[in-house]
N, C-alpha and C. Protein backbone atom coordinates (compact mmCIF):
# COMPACT_ATOMS: atom_id res chain seq x y z
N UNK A 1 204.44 126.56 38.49
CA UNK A 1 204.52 127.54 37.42
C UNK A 1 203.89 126.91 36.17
N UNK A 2 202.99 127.57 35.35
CA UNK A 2 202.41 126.84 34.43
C UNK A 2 203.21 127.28 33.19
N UNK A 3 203.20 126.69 32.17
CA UNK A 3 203.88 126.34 30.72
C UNK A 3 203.81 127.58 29.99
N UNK A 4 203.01 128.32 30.24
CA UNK A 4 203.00 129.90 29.75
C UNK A 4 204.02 130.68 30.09
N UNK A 5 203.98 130.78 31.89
CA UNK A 5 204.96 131.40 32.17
C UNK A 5 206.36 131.06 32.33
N UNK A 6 206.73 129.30 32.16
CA UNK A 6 207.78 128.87 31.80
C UNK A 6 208.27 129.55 30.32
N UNK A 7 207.52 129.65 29.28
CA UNK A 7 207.78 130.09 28.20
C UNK A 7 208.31 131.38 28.20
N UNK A 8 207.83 131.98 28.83
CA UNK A 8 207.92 133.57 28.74
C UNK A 8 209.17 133.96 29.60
N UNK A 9 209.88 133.00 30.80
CA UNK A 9 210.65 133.32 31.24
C UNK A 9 211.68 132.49 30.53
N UNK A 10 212.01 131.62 29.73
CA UNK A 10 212.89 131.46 28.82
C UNK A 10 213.20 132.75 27.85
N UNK A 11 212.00 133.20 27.45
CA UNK A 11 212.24 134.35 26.43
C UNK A 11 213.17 135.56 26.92
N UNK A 12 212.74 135.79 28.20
CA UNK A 12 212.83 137.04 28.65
C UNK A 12 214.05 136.81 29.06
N UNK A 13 214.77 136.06 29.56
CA UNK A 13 216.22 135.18 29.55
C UNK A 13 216.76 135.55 28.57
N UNK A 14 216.11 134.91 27.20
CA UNK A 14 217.11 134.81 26.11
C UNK A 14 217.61 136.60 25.76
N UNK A 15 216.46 137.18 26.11
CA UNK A 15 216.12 138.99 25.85
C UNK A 15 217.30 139.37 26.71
N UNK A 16 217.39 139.20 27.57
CA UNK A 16 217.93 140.26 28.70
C UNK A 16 219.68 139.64 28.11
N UNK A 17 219.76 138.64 27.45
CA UNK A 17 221.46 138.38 27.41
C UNK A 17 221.78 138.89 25.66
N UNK A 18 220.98 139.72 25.28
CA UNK A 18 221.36 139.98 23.99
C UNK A 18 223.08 140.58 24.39
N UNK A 19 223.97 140.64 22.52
CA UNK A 19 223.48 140.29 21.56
C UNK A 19 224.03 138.80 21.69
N UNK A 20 224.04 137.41 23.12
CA UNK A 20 224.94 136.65 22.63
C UNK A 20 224.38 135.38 22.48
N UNK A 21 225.04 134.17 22.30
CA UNK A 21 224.17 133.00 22.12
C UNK A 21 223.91 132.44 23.53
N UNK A 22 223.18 131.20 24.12
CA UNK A 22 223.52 130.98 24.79
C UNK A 22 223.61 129.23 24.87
N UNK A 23 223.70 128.77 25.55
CA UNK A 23 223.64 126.97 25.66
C UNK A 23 222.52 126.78 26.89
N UNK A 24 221.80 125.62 26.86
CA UNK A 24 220.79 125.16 27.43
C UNK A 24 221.53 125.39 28.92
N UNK A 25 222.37 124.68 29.38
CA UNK A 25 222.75 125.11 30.51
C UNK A 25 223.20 126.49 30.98
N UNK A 26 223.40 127.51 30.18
CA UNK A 26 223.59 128.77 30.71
C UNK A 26 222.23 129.22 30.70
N UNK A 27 220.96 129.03 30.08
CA UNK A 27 219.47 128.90 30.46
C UNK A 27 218.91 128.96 31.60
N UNK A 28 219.57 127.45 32.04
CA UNK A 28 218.68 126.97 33.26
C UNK A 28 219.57 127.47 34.55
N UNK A 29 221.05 128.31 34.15
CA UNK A 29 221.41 128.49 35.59
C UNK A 29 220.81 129.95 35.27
N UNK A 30 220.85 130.78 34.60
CA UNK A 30 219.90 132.08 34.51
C UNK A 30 218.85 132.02 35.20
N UNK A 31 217.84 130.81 35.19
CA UNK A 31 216.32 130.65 35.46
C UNK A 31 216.56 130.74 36.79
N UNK A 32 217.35 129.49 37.35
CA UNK A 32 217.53 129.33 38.62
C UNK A 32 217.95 130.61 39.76
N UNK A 33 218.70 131.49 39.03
CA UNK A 33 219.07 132.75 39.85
C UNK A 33 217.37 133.32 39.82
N UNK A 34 217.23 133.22 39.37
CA UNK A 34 215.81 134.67 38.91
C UNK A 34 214.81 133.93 39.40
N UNK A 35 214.19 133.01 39.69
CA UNK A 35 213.29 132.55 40.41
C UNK A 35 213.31 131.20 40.87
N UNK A 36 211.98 130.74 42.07
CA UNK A 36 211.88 129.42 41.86
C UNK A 36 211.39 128.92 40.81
N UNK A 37 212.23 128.26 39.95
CA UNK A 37 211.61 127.59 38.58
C UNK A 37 211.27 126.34 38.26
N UNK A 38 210.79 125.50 39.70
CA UNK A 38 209.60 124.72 39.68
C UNK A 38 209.88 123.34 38.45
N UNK A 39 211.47 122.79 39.03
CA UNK A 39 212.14 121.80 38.13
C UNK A 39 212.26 122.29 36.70
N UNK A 40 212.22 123.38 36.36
CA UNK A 40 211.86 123.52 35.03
C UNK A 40 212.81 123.07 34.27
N UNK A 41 214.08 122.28 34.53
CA UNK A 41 214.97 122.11 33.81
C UNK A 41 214.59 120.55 33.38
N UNK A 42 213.61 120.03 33.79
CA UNK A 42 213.27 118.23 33.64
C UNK A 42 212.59 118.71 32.57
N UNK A 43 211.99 119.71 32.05
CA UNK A 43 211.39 120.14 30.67
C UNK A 43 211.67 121.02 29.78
N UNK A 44 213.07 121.45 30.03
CA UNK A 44 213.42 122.52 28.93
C UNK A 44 214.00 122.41 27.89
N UNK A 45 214.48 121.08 27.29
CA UNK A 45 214.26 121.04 25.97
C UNK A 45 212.91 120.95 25.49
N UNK A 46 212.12 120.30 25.83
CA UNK A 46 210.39 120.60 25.39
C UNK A 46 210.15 121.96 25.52
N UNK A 47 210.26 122.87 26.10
CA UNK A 47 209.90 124.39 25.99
C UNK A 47 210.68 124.72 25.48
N UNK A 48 212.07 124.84 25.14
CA UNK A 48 212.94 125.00 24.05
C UNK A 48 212.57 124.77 22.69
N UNK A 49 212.15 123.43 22.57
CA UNK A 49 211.61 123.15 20.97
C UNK A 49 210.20 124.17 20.52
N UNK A 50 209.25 124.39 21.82
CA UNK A 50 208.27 124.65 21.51
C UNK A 50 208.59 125.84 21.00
N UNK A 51 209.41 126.89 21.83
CA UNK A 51 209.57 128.00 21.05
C UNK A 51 210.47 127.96 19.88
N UNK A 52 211.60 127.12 19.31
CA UNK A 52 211.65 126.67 17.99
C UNK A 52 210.79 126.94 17.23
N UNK A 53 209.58 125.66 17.87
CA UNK A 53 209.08 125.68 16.48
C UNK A 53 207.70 126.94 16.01
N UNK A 54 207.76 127.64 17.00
CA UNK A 54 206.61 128.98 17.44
C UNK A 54 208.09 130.37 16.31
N UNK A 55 208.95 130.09 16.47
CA UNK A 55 209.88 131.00 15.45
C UNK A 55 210.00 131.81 15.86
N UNK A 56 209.96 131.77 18.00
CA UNK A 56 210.76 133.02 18.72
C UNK A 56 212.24 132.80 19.12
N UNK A 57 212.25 131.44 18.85
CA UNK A 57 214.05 131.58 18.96
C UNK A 57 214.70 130.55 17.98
N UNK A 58 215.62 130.51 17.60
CA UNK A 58 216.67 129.93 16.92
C UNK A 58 217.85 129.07 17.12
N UNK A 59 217.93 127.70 17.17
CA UNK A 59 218.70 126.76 17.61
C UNK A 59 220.20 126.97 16.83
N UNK A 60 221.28 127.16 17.06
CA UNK A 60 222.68 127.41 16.34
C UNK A 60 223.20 126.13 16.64
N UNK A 61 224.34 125.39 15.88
CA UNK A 61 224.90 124.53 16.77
C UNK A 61 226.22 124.55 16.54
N UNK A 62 226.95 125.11 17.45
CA UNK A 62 228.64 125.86 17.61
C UNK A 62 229.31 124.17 17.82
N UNK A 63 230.43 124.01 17.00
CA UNK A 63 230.85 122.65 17.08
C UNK A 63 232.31 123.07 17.97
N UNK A 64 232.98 122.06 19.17
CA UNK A 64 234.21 122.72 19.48
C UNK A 64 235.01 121.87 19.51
N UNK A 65 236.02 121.88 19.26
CA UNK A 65 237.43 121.04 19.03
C UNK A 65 238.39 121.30 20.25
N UNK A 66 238.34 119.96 21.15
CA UNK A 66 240.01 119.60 21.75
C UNK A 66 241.52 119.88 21.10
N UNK A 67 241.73 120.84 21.38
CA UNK A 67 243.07 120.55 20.58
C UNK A 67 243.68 119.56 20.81
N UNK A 68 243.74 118.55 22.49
CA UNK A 68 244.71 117.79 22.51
C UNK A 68 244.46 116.39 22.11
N UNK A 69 243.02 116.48 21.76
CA UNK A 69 242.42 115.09 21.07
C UNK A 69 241.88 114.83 20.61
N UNK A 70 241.86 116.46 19.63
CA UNK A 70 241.19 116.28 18.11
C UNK A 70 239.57 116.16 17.82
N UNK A 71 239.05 115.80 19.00
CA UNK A 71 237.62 115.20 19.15
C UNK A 71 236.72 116.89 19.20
N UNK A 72 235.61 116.83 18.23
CA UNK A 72 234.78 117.65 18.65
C UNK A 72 233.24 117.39 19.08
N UNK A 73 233.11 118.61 19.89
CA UNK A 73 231.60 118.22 20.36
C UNK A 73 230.97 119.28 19.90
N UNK A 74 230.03 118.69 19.47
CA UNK A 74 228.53 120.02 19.01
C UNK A 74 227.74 120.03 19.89
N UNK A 75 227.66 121.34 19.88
CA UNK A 75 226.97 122.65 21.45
C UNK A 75 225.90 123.09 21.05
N UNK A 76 224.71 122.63 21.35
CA UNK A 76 223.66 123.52 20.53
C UNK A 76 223.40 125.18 21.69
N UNK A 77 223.10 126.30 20.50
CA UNK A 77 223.07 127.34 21.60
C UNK A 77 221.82 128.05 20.51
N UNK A 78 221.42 129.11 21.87
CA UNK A 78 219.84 129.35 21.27
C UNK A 78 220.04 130.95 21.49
N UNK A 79 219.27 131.53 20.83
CA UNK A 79 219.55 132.96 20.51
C UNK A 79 217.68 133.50 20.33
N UNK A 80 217.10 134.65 20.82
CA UNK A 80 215.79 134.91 20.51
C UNK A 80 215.88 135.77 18.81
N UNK A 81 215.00 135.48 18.44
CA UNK A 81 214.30 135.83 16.60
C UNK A 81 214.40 137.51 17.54
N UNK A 82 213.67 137.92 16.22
CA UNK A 82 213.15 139.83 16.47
C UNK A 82 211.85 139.54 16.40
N UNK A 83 211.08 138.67 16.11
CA UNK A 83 209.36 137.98 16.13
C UNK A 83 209.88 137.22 17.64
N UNK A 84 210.44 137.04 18.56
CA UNK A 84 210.63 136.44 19.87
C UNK A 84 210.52 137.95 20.74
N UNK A 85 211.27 138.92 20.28
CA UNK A 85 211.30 140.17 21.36
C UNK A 85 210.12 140.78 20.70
N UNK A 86 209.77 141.40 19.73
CA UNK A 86 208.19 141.78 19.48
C UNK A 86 206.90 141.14 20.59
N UNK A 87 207.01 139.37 20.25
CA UNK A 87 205.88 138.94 20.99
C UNK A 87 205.86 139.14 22.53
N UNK A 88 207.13 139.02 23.42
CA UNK A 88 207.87 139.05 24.56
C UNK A 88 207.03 140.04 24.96
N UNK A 89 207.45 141.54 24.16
CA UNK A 89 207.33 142.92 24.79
C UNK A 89 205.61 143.16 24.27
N UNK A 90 205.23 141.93 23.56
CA UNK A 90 203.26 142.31 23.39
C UNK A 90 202.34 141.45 24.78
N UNK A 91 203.51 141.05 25.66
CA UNK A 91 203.10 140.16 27.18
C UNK A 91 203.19 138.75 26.58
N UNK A 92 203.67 137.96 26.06
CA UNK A 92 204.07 137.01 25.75
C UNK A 92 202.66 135.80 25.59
N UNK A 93 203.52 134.64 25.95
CA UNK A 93 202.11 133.88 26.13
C UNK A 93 201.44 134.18 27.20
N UNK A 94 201.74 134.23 28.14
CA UNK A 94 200.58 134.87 29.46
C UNK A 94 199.56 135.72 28.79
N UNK A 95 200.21 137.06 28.26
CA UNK A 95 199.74 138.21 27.84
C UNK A 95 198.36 137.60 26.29
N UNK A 96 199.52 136.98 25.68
CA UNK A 96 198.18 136.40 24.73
C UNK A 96 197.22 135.80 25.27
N UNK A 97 197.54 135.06 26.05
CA UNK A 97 195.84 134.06 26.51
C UNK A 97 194.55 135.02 26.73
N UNK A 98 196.07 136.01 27.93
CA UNK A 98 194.98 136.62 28.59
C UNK A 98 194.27 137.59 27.68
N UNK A 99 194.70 138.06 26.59
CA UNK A 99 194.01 139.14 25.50
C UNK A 99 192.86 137.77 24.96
N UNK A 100 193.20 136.83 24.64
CA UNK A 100 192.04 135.94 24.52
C UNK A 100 191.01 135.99 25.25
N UNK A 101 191.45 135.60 26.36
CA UNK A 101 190.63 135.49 27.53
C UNK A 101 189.40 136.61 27.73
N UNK A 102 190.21 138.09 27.62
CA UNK A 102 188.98 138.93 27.61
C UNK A 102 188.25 139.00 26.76
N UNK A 103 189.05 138.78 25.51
CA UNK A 103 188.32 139.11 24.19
C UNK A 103 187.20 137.86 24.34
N UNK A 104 187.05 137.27 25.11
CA UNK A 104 185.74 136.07 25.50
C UNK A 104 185.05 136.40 26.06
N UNK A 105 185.58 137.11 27.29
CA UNK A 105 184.44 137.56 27.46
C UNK A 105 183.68 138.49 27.43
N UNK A 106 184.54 139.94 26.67
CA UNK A 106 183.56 140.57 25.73
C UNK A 106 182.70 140.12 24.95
N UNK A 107 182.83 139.09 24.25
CA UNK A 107 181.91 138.63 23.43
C UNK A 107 180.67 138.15 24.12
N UNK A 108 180.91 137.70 25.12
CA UNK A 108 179.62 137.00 25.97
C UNK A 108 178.80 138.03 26.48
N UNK A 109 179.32 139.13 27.02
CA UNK A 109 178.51 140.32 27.29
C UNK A 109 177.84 140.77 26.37
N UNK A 110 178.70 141.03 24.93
CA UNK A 110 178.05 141.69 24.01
C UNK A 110 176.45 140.72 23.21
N UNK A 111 176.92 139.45 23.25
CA UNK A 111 176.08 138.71 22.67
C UNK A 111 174.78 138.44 23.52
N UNK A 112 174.85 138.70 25.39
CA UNK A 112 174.32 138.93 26.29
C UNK A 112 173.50 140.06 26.10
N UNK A 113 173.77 141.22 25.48
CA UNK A 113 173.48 142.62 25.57
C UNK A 113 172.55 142.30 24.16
N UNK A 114 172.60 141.79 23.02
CA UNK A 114 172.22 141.89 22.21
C UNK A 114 170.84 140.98 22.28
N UNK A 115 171.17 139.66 22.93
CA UNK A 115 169.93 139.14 23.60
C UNK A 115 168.48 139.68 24.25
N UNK A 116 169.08 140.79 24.76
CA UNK A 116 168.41 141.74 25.95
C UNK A 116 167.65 142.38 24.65
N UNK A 117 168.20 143.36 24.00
CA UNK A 117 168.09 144.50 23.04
C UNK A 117 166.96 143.72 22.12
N UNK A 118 167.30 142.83 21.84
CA UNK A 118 166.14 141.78 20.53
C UNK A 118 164.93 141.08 21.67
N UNK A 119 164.91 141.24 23.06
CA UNK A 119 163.82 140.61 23.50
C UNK A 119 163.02 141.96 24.01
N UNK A 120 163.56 143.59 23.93
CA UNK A 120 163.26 144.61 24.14
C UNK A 120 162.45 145.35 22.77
N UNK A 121 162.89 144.57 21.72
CA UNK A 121 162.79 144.84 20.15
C UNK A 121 161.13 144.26 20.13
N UNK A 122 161.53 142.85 20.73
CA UNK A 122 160.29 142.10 19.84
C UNK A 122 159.10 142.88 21.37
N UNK A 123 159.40 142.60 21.89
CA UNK A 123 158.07 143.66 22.85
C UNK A 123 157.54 144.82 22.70
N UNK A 124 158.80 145.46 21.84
CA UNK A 124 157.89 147.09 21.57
C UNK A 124 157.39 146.73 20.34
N UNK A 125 157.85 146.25 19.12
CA UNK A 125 156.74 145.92 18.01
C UNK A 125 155.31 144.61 18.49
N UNK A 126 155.27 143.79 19.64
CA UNK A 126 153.90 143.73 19.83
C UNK A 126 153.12 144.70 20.66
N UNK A 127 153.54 145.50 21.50
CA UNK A 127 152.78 146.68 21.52
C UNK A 127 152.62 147.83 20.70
N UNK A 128 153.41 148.01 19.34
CA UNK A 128 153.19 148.55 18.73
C UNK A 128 151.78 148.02 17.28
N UNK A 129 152.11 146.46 17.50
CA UNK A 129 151.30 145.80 16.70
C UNK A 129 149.71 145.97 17.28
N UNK A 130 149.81 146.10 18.78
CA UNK A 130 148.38 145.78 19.56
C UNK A 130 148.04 147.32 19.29
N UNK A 131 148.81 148.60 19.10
CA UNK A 131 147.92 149.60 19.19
C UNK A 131 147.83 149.76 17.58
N UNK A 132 148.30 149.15 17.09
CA UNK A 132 147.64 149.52 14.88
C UNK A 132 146.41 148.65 15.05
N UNK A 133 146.44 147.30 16.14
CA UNK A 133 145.10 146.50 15.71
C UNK A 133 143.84 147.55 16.28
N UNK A 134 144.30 147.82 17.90
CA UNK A 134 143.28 148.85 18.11
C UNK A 134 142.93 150.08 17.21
N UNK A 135 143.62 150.45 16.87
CA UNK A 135 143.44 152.08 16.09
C UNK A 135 142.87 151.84 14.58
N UNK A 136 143.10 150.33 13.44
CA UNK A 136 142.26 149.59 12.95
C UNK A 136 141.10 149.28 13.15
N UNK A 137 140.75 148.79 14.61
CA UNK A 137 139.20 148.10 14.79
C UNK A 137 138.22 149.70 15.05
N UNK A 138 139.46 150.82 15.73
CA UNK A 138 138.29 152.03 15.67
C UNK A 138 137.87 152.22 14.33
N UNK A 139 139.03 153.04 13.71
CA UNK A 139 138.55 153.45 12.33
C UNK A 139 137.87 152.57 11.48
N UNK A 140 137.86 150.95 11.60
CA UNK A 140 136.58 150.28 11.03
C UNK A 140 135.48 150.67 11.77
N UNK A 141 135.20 150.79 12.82
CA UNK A 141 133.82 151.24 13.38
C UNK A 141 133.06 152.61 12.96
N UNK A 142 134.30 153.76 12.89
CA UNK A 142 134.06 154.90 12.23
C UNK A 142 133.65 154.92 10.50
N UNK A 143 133.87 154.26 9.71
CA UNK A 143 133.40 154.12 8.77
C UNK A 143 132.37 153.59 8.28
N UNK A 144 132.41 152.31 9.10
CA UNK A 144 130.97 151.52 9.12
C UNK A 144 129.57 152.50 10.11
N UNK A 145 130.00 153.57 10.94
CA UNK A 145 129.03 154.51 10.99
C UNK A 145 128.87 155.70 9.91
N UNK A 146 129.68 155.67 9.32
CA UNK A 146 129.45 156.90 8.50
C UNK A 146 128.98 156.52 7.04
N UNK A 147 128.66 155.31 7.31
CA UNK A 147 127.45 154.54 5.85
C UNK A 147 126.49 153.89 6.30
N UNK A 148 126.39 154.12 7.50
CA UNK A 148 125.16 153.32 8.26
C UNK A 148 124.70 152.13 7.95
N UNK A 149 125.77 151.32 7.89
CA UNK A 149 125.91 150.01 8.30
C UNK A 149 125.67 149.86 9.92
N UNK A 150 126.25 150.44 11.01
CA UNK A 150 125.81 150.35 12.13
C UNK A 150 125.47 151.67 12.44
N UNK A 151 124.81 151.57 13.89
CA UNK A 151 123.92 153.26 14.45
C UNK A 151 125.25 154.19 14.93
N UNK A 152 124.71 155.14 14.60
CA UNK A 152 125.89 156.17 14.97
C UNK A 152 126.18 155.79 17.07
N UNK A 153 125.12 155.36 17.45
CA UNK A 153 125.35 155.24 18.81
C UNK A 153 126.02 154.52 19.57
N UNK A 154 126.60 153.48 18.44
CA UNK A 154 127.42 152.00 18.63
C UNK A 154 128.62 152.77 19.22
């Protein structure tokens, strides 16, 4: 599974459990029901941070107290932004590349097409250039007969 679609299925995780928080391990057992997810848990604080710091989701950190020994532990739990479900539902990162992706190679066609069009350009203005030189060298001949500089028979 590549890092795109790891991303996007964190998101879509975090989406589908609105409105609540969740903890890294309620994450990765989500992932694990819903597909093969391809160890993804040896990297999900790194895809966790990444979407941090991308500002589709939001790190909380819920602190909890033992009552019987006073001791607390801080829980970090992650929740998706409304800029996390916007991008999600615009095809996420997959969906962006791939709008990249075409938008490339539209451009290559078009810049392809325009290539064509300017080597179609410059060919009709030298045949347009070769028939002003011809239609020039007549009407010099026609004038230079009609002052008889040369024989009308030329």
């Amino acid at each position: 599974m590549n890092y795109d679609k790891k991303l996007d299925t964190i998101l879509r995780v975090l989406l589908r459990n609105l409105p609540t928080y969740m903890t890294q391990l309620e994450i990765e057992n989500k992932i694990s029901k819903i597909e093969v997810h391809d160890h993804m848990w040896l990297e999900m604080h790194l895809i966790i941070d990444k979407l941090i710091d991308d500002g589709y989701v939001k790190k909380y950190i819920i602190s909890v107290v033992n009552l019987n020994t006073k001791d607390s532990v801080d829980t970090p739990h992650f929740e998706i932004t409304f800029k996390g479900k916007m991008f999600i539902q615009e095809g996420g990162y997959e969906g962006h590349y791939l709008k990249l992706a075409s938008e490339s190679i539209r451009l290559g066609k078009l810049d392809e097409n325009q290539k064509s069009t300017n080597e179609n350009m410059v060919f009709l203005t030298r045949v347009v250039a070769f028939g002003t030189t011809v239609a020039a060298i007549y009407y010099l001949l026609e004038v230079l007969k009609y002052f008889c500089v040369i024989p009308k028979s030329f």
